[in-house]
PDB file of N, CA and C in Angstrom:
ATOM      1  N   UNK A   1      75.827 -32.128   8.796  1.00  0.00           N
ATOM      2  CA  UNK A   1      74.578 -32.863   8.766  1.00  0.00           C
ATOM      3  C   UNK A   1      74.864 -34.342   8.639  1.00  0.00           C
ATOM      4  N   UNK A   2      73.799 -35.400   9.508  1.00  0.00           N
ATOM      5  CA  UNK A   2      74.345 -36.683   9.063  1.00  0.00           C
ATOM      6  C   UNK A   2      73.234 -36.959   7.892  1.00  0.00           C
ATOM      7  N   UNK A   3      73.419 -38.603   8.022  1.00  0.00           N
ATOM      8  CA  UNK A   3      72.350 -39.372   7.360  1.00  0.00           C
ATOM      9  C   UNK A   3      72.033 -40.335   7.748  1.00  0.00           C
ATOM     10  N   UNK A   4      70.694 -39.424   8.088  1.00  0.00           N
ATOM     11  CA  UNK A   4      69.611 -40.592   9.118  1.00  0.00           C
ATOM     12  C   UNK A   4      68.787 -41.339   7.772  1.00  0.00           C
ATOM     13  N   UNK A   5      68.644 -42.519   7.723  1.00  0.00           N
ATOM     14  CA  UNK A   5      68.298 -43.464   7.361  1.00  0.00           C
ATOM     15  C   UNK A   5      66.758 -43.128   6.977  1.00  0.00           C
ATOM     16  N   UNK A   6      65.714 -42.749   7.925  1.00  0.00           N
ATOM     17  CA  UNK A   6      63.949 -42.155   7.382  1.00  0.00           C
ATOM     18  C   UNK A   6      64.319 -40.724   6.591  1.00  0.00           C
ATOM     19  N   UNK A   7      64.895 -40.005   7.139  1.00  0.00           N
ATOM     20  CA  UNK A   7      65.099 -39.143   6.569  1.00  0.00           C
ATOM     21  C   UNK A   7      65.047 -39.355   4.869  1.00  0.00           C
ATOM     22  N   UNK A   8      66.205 -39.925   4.904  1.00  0.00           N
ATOM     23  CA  UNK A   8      66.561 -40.435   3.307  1.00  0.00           C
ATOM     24  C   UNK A   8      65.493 -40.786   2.574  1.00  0.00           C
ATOM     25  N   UNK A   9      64.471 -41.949   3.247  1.00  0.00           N
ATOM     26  CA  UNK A   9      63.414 -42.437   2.256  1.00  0.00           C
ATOM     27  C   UNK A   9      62.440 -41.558   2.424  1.00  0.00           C
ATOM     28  N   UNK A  10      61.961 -40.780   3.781  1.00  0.00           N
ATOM     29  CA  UNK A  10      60.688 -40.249   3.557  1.00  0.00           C
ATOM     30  C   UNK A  10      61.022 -38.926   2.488  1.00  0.00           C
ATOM     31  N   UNK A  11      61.843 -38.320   2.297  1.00  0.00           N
ATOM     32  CA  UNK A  11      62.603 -37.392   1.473  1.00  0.00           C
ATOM     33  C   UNK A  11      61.874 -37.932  -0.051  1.00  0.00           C
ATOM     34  N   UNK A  12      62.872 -39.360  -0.282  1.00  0.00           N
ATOM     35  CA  UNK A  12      62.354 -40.059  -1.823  1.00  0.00           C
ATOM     36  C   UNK A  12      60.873 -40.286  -1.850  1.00  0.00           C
ATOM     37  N   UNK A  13      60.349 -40.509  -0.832  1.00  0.00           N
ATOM     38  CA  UNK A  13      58.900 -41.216  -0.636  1.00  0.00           C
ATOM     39  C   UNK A  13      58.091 -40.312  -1.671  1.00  0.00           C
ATOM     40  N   UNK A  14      58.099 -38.673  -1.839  1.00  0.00           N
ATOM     41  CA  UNK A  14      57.699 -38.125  -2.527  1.00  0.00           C
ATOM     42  C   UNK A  14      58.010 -38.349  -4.360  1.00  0.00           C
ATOM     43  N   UNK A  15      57.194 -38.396  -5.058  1.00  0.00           N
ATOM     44  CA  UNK A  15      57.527 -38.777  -6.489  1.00  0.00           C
ATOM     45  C   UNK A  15      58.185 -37.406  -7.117  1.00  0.00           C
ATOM     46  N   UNK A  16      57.624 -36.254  -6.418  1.00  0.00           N
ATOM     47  CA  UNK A  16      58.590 -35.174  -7.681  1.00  0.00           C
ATOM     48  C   UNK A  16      60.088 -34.782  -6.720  1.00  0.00           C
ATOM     49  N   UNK A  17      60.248 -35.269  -5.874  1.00  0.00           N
ATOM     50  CA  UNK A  17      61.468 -35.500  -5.029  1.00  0.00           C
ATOM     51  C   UNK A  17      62.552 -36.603  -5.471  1.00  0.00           C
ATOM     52  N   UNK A  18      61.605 -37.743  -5.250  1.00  0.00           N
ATOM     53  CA  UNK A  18      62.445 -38.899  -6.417  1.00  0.00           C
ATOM     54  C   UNK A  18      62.938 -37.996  -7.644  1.00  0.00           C
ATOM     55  N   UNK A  19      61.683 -37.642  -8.739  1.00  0.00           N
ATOM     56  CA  UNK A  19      62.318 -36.991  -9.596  1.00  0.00           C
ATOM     57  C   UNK A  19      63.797 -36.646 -10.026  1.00  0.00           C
ATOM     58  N   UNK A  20      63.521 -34.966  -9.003  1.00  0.00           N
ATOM     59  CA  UNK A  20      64.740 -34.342  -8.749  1.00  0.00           C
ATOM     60  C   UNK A  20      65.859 -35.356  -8.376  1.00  0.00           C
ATOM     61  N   UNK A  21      66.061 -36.103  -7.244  1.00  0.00           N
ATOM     62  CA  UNK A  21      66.776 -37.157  -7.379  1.00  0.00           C
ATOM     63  C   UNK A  21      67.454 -38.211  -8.847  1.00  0.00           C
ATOM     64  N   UNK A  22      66.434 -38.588  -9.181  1.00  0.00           N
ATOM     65  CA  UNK A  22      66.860 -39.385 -10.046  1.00  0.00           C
ATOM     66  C   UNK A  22      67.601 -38.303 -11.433  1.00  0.00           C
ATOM     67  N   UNK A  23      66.712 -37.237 -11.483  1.00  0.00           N
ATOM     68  CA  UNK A  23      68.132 -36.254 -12.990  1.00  0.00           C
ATOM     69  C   UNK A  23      69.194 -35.766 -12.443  1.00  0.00           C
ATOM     70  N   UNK A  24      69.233 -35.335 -10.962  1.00  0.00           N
ATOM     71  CA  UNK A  24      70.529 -35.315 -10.582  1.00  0.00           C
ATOM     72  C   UNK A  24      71.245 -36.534 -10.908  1.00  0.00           C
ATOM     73  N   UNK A  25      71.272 -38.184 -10.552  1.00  0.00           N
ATOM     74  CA  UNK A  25      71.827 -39.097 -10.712  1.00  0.00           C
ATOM     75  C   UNK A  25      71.819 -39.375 -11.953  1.00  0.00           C
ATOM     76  N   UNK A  26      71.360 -38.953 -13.028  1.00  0.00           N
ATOM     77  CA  UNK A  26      71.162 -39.251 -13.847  1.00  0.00           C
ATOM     78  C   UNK A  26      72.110 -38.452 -15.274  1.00  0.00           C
ATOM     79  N   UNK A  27      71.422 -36.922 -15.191  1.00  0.00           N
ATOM     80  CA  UNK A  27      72.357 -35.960 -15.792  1.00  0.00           C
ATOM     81  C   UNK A  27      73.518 -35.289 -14.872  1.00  0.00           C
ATOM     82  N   UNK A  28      73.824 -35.637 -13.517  1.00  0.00           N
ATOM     83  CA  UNK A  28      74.396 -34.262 -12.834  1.00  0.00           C
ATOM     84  C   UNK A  28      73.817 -33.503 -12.546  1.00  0.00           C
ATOM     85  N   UNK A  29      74.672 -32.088 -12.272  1.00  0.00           N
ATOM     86  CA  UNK A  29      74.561 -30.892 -11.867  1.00  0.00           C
ATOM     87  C   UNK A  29      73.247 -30.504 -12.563  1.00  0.00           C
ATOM     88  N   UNK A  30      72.098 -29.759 -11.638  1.00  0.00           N
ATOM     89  CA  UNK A  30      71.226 -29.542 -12.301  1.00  0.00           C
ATOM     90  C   UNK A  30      71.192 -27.782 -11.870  1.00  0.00           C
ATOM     91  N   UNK A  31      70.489 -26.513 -12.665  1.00  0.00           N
ATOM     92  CA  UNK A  31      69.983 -25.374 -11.801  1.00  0.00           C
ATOM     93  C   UNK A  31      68.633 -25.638 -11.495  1.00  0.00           C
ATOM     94  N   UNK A  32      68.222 -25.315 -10.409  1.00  0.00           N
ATOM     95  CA  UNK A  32      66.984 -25.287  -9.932  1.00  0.00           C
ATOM     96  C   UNK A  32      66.007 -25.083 -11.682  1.00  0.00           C
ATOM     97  N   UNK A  33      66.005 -23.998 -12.014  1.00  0.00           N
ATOM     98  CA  UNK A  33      65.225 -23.999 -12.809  1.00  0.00           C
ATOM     99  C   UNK A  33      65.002 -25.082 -14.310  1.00  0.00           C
ATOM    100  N   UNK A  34      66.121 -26.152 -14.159  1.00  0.00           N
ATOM    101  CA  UNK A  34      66.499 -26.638 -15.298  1.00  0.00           C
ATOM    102  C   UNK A  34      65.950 -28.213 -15.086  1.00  0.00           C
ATOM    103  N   UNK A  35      64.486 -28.063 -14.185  1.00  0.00           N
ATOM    104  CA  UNK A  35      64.193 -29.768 -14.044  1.00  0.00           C
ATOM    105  C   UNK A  35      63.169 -30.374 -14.729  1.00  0.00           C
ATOM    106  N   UNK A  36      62.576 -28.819 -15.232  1.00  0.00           N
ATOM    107  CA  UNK A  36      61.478 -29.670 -16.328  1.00  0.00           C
ATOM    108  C   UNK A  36      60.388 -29.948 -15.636  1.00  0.00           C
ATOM    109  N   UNK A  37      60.099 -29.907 -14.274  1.00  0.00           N
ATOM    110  CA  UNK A  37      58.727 -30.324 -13.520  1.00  0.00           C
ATOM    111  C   UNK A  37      57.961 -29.290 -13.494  1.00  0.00           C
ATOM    112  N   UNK A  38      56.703 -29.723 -13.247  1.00  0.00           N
ATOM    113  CA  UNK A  38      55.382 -29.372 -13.462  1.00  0.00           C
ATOM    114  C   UNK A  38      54.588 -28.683 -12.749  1.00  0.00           C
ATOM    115  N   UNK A  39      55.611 -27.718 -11.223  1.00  0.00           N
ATOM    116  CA  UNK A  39      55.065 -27.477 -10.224  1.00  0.00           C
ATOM    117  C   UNK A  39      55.316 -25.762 -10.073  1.00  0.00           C
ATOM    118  N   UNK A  40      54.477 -25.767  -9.077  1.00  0.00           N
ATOM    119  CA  UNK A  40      54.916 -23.985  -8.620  1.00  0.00           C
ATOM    120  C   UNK A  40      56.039 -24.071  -7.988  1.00  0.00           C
ATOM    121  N   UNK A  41      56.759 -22.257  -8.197  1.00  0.00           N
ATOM    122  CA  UNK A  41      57.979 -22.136  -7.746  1.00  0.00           C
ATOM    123  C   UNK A  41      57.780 -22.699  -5.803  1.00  0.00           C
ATOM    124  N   UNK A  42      57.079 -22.319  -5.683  1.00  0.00           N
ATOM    125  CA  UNK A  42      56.993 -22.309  -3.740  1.00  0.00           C
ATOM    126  C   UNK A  42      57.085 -23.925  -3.596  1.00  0.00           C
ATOM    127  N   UNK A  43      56.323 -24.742  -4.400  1.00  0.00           N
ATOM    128  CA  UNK A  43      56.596 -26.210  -4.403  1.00  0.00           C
ATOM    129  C   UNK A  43      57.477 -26.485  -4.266  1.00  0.00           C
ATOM    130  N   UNK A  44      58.373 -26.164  -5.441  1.00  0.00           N
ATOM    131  CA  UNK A  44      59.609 -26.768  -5.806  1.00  0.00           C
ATOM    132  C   UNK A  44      60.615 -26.450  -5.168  1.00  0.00           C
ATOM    133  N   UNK A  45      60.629 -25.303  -4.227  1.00  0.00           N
ATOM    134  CA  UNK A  45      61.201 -24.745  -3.337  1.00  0.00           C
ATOM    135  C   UNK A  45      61.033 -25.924  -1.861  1.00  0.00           C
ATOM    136  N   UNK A  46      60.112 -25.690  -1.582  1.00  0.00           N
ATOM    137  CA  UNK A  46      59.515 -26.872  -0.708  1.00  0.00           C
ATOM    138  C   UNK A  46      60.631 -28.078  -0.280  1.00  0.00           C
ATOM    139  N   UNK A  47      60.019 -28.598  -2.009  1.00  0.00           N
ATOM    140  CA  UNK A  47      60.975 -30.253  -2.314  1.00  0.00           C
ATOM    141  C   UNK A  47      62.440 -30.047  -2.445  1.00  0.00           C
ATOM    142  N   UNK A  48      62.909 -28.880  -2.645  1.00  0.00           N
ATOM    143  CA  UNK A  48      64.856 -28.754  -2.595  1.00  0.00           C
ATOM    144  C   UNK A  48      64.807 -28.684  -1.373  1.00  0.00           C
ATOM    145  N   UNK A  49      63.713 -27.614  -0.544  1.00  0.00           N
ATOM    146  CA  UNK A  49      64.727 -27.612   0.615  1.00  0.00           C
ATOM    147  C   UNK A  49      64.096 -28.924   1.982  1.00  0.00           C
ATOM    148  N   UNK A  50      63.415 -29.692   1.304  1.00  0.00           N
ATOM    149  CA  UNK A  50      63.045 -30.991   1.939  1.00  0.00           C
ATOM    150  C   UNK A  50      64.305 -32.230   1.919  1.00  0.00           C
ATOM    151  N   UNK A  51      64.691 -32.115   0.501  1.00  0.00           N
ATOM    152  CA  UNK A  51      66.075 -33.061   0.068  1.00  0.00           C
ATOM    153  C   UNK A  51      67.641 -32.081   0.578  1.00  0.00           C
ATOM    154  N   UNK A  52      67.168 -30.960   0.554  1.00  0.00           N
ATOM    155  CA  UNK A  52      68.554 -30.447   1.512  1.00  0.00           C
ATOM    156  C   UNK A  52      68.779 -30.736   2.765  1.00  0.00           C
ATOM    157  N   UNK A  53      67.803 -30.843   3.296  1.00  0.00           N
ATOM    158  CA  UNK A  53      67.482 -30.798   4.970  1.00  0.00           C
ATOM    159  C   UNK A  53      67.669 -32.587   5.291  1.00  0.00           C
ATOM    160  N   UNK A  54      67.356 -33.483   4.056  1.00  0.00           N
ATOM    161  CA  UNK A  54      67.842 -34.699   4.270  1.00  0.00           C
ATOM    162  C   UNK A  54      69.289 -35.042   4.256  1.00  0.00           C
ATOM    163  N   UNK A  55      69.960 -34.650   3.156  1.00  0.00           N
ATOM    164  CA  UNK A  55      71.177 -34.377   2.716  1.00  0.00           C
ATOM    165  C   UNK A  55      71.757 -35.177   1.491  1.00  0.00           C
ATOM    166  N   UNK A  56      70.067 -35.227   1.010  1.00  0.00           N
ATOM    167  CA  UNK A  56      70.444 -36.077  -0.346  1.00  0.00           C
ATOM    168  C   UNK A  56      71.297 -35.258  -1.563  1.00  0.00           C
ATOM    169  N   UNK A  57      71.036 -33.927  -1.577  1.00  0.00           N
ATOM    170  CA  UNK A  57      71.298 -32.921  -2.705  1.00  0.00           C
ATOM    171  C   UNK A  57      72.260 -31.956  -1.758  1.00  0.00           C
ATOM    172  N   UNK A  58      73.350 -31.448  -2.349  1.00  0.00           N
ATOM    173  CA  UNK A  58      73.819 -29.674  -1.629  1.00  0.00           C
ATOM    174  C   UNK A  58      73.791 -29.009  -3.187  1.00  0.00           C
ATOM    175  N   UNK A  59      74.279 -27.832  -2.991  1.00  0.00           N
ATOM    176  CA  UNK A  59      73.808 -26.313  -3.821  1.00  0.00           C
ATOM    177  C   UNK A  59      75.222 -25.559  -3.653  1.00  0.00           C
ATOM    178  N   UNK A  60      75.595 -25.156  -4.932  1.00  0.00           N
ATOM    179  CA  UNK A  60      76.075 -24.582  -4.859  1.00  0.00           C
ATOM    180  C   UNK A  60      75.475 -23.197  -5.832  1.00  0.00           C
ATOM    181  N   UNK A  61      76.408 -21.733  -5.346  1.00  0.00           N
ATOM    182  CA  UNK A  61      75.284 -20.279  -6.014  1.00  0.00           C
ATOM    183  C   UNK A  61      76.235 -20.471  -7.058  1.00  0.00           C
ATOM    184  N   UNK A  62      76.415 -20.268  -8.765  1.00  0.00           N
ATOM    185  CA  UNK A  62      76.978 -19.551  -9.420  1.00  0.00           C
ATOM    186  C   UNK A  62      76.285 -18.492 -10.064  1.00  0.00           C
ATOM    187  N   UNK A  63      76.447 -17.399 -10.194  1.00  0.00           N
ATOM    188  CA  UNK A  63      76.124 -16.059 -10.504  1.00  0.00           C
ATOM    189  C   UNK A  63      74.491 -16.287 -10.416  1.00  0.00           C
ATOM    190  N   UNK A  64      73.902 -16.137 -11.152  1.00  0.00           N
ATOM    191  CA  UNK A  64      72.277 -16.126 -10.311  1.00  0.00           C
ATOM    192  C   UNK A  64      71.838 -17.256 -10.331  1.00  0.00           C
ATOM    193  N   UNK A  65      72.277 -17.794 -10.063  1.00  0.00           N
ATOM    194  CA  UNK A  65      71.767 -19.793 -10.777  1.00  0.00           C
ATOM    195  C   UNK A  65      71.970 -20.260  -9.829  1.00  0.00           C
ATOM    196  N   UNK A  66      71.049 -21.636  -9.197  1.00  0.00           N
ATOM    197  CA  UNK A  66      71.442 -22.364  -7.643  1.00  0.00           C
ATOM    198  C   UNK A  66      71.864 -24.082  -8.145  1.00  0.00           C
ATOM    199  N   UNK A  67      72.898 -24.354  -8.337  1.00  0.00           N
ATOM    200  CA  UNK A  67      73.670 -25.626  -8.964  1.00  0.00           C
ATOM    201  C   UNK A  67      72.864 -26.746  -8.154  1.00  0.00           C
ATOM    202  N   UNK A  68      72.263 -27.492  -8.535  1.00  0.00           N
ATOM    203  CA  UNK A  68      72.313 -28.701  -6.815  1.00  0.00           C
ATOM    204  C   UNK A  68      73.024 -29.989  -7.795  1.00  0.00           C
ATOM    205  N   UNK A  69      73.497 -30.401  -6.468  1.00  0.00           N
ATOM    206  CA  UNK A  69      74.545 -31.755  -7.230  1.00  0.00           C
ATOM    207  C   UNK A  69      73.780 -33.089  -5.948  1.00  0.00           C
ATOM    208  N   UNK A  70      73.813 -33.787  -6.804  1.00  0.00           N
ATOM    209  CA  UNK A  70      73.958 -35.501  -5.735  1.00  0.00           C
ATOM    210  C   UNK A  70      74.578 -34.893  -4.379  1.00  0.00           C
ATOM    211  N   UNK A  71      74.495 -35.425  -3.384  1.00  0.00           N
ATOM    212  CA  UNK A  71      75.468 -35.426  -2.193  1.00  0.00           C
ATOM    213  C   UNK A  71      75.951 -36.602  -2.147  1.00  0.00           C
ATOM    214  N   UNK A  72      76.531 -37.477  -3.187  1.00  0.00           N
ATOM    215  CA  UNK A  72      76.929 -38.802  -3.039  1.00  0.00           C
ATOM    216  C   UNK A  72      77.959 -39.288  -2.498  1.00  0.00           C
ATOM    217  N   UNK A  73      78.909 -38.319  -1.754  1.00  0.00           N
ATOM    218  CA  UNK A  73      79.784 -39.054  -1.121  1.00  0.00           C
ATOM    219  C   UNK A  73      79.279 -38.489   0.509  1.00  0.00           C
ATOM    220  N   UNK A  74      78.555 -37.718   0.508  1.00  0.00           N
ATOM    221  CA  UNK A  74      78.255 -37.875   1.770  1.00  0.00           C
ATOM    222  C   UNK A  74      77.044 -39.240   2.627  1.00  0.00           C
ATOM    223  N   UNK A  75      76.464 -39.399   1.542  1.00  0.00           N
ATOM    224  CA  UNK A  75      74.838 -40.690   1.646  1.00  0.00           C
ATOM    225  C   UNK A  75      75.948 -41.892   1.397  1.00  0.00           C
ATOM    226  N   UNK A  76      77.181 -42.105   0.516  1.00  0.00           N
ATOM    227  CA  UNK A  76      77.330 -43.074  -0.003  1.00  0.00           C
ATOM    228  C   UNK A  76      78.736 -43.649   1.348  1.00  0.00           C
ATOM    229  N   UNK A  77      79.239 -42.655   1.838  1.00  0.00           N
ATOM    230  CA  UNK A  77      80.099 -43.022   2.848  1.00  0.00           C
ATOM    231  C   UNK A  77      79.456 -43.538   4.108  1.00  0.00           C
ATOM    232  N   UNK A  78      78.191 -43.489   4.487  1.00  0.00           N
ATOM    233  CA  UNK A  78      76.930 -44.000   5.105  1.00  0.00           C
ATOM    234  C   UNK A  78      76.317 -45.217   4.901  1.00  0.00           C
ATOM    235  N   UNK A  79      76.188 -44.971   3.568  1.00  0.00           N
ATOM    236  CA  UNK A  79      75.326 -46.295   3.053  1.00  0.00           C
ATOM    237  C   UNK A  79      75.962 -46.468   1.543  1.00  0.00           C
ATOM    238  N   UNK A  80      76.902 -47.223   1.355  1.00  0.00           N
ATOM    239  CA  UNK A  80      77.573 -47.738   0.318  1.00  0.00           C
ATOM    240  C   UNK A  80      76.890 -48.137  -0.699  1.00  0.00           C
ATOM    241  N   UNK A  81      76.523 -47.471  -2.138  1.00  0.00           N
ATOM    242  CA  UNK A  81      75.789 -47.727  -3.202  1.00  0.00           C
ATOM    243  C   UNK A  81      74.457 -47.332  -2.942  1.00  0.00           C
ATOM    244  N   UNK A  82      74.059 -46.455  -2.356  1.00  0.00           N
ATOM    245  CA  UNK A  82      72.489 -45.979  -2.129  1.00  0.00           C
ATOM    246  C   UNK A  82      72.020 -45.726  -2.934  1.00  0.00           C
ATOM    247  N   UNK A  83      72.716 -44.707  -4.111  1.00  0.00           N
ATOM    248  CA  UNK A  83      71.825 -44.201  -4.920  1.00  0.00           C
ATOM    249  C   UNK A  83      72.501 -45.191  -6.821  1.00  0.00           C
ATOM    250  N   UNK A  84      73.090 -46.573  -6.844  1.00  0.00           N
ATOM    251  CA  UNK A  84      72.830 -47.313  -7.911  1.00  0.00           C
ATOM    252  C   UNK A  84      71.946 -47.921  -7.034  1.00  0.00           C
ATOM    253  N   UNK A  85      71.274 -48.822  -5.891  1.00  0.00           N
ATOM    254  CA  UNK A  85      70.738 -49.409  -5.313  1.00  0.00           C
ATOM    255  C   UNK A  85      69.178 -48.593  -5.746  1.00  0.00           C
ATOM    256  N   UNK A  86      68.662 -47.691  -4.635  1.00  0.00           N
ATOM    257  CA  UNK A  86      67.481 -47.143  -5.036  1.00  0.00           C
ATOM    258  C   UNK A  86      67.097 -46.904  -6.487  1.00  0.00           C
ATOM    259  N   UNK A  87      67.967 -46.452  -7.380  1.00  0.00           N
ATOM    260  CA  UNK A  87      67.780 -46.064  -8.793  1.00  0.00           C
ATOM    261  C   UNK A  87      68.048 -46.822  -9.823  1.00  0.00           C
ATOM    262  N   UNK A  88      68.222 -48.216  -9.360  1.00  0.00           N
ATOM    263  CA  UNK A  88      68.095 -48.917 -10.648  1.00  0.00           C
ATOM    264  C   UNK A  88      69.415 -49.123 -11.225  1.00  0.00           C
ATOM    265  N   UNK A  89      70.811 -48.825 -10.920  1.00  0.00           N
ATOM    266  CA  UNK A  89      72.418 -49.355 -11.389  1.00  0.00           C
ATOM    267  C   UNK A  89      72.678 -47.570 -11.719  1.00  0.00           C
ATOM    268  N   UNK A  90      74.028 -47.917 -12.081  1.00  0.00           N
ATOM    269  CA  UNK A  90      75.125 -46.894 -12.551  1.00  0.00           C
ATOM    270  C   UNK A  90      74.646 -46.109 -13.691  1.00  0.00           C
ATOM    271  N   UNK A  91      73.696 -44.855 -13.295  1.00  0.00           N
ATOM    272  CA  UNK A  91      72.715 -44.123 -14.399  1.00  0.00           C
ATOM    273  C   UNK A  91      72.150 -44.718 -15.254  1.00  0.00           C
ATOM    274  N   UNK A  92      71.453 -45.480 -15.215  1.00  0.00           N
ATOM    275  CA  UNK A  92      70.106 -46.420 -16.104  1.00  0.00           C
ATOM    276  C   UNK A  92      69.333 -45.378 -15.833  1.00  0.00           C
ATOM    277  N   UNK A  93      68.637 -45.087 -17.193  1.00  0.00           N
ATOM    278  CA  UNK A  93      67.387 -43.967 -17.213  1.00  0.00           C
ATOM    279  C   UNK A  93      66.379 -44.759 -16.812  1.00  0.00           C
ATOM    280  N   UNK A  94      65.361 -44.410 -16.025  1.00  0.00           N
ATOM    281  CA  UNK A  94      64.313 -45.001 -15.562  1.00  0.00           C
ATOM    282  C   UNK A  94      63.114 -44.512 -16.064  1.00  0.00           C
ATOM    283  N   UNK A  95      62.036 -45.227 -16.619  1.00  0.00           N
ATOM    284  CA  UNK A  95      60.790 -44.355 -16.709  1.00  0.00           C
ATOM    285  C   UNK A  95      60.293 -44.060 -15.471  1.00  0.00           C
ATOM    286  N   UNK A  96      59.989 -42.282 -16.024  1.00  0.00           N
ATOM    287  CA  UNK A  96      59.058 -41.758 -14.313  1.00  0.00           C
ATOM    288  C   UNK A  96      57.596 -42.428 -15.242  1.00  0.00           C
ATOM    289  N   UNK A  97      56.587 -42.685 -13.779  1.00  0.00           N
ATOM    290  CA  UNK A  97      55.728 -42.917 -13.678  1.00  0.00           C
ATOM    291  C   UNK A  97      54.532 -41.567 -14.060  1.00  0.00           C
ATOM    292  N   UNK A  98      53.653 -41.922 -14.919  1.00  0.00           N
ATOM    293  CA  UNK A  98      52.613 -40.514 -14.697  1.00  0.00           C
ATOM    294  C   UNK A  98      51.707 -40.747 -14.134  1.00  0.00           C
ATOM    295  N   UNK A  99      50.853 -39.448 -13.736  1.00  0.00           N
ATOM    296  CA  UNK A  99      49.532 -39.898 -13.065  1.00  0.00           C
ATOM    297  C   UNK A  99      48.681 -40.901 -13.125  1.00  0.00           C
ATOM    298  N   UNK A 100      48.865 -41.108 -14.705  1.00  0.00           N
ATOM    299  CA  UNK A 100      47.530 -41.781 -14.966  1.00  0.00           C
ATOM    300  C   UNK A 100      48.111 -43.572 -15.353  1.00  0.00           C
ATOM    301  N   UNK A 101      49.111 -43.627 -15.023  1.00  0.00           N
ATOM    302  CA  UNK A 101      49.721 -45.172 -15.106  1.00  0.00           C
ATOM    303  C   UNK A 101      49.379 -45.338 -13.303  1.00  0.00           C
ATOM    304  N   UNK A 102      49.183 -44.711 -12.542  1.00  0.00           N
ATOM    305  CA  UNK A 102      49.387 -44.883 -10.808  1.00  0.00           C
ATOM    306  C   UNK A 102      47.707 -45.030 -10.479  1.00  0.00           C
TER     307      UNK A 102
END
């Protein structure tokens, strides 16, 4: 897969996509079930396999658990510093935004 450039942002353009993005960059390795968001499973399904299909995130299976990690050397051999650039430096926690601040 490459990395097309819209891809990448319309991917982030979504806020619980950013999300996922940003605790991957943030904590690492995440399991699907371990993100703390606020959505239905079919959603959230949705938004992984929206950021897979970009190639911001890959997956790996361990025993029933679906790992997703950064894809950062694949986005970053592309576009050098993408994800301290978009996210604010070298894991700086960011406040997410809530509904009712937007």
């Amino acid at each position: 897969m490459g990395c097309d450039p819209v891809s990448l942002f319309q991917a982030l353009g979504d806020e619980t996509r950013y999300a996922i993005v940003e605790k991957l960059y943030r904590d690492g390795p995440t399991a699907c079930g371990d993100f703390g968001l606020d959505c239905p499973a079919a959603t959230l399904s949705h938004h992984f396999k929206v950021l897979l299909n970009a190639n911001l995130i890959r997956r790996e299976i361990a025993g029933n658990k679906r790992i997703n990690f950064l894809n950062r050397e694949a986005i970053e051999s592309a576009f050098p510093d993408f994800f301290d650039s978009i996210l604010g430096g070298p894991r700086k926690k960011r406040p997410h935004l809530s509904r009712s601040t937007r």
